[in-house]
Structures are given as structure tokens and as C-alpha cells.
Protein backbone atom coordinates (compact mmCIF):
# COMPACT_ATOMS: atom_id res chain seq x y z
CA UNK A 1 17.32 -14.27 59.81
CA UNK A 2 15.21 -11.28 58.33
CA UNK A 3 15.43 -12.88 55.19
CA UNK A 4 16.52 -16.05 52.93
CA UNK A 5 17.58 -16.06 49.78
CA UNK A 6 16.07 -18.95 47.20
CA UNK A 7 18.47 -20.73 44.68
CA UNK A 8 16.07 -23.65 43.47
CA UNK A 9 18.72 -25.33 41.25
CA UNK A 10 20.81 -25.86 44.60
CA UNK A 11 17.87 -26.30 47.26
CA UNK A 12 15.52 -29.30 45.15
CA UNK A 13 14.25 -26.99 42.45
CA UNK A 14 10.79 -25.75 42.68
CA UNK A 15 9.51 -28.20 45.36
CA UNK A 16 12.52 -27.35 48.01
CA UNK A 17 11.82 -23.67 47.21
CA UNK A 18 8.05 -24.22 48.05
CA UNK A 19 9.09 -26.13 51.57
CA UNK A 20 11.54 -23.32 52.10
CA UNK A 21 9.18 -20.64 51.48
CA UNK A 22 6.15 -22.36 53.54
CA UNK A 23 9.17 -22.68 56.53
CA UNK A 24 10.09 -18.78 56.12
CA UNK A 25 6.14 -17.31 56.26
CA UNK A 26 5.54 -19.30 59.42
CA UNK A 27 8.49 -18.18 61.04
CA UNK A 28 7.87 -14.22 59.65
CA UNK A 29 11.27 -14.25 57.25
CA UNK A 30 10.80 -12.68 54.17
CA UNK A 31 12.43 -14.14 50.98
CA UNK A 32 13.24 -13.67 47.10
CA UNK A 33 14.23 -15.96 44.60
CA UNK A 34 17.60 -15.42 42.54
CA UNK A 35 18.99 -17.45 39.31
CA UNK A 36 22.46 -19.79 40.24
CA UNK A 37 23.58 -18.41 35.96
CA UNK A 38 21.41 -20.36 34.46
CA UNK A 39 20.57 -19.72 30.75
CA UNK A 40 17.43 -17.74 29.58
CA UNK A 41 15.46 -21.04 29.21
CA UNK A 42 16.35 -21.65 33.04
CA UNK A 43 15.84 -17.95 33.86
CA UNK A 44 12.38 -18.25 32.04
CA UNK A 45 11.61 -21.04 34.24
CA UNK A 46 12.36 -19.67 37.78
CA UNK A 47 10.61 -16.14 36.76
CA UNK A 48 7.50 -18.20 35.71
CA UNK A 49 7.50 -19.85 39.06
CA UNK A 50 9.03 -16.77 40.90
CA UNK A 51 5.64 -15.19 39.30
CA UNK A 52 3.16 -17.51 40.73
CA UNK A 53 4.25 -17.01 44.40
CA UNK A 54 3.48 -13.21 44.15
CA UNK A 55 6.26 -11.50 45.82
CA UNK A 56 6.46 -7.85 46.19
CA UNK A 57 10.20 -7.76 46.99
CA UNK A 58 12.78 -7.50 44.00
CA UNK A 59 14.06 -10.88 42.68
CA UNK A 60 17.35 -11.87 41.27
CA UNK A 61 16.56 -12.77 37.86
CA UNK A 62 19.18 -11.13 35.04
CA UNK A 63 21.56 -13.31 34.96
CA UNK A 64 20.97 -14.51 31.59
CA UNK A 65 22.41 -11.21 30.08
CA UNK A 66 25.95 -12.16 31.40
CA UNK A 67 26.67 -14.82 28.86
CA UNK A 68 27.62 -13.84 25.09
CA UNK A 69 26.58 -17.52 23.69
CA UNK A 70 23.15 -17.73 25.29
CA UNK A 71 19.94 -18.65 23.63
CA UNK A 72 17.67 -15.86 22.28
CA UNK A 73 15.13 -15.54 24.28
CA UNK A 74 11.61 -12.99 24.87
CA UNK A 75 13.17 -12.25 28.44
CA UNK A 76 14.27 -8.58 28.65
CA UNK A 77 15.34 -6.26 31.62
CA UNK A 78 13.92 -2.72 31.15
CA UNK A 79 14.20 -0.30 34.36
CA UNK A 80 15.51 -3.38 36.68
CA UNK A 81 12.49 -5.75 36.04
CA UNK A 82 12.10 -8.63 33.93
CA UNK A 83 9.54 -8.54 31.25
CA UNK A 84 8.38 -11.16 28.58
CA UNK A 85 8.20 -9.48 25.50
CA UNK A 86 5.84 -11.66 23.20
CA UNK A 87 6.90 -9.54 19.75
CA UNK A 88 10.46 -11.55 20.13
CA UNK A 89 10.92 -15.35 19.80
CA UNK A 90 13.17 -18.01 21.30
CA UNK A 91 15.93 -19.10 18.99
CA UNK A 92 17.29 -22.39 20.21
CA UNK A 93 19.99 -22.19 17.18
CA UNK A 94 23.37 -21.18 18.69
């Protein structure tokens, strides 16, 4: 394939999504990480490791704005990226 998509909740987490990655670059396959609807504390997890790998393509990572009971969270989508915005806080109090 020309490219794979990355789920790491389904594939092993973060360690699968490193094998999977090392097995797409030595084959030539590009690849982006997406969210399986994960809350923003999950979401904030994959886009800090989604982060580290430095990938130019566009990732999947707004799912958090589809639920109306999720946790408050510095995450914010502004023109189709994903930004931490330290002036907001996490509020773990639903």
C-alpha cells in the first residue's frame, strides 16, 4: 500500500505503532496516526507521541470534540491542527 493508517489503541499502543512505523519506512509506505474516539486525555496522549515521530503528513487527531461529556482539556483545533493551549487547564470534574 501507499500508505497505512495507525490506530495504537487497536495495534499494541505506542510500541505496535513504533514496529508498524519502522515496517512502513523500510518498505517506502508513508503513514499517519488517527485517534479510535478516545477522550481528550487519550487524544493528548497519541498527539504527544504522534509529535515525537515528526510527521509532515496531516494526522487524525479531533476526535475528542465529538463527545458532549468529555473532560476539559488544553487541546484545541484552530485551522485543522491541533494545538495545546497552556492559558486553559484540564478539568477532570465531569
Amino acid at each position: 500500500p501507499q500508505y497505512i493508517i495507525l490506530k495504537p489503541s487497536f495495534i499494541g499502543g505506542f510500541k505496535g505503532s513504533d514496529s508498524w512505523i519502522e515496517l512502513a519506512q523500510a518498505k517506502g509506505v508513508k503513514w499517519w496516526v488517527t485517534s479510535a474516539l478516545e477522550s481528550n486525555v487519550g487524544l493528548n496522549a497519541i498527539s504527544q507521541y504522534t509529535f515525537t515521530k515528526n510527521s509532515t503528513l496531516p494526522q487524525g487527531l479531533g476526535t475528542g470534540s465529538l463527545y458532549t461529556n468529555n473532560i476539559a482539556s488544553p487541546l484545541e483545533i484552530t485551522k485543522g491542527s491541533l494545538f495545546y493551549n497552556p492559558s486553559k487547564k484540564w478539568n477532570f470534574n465531569l
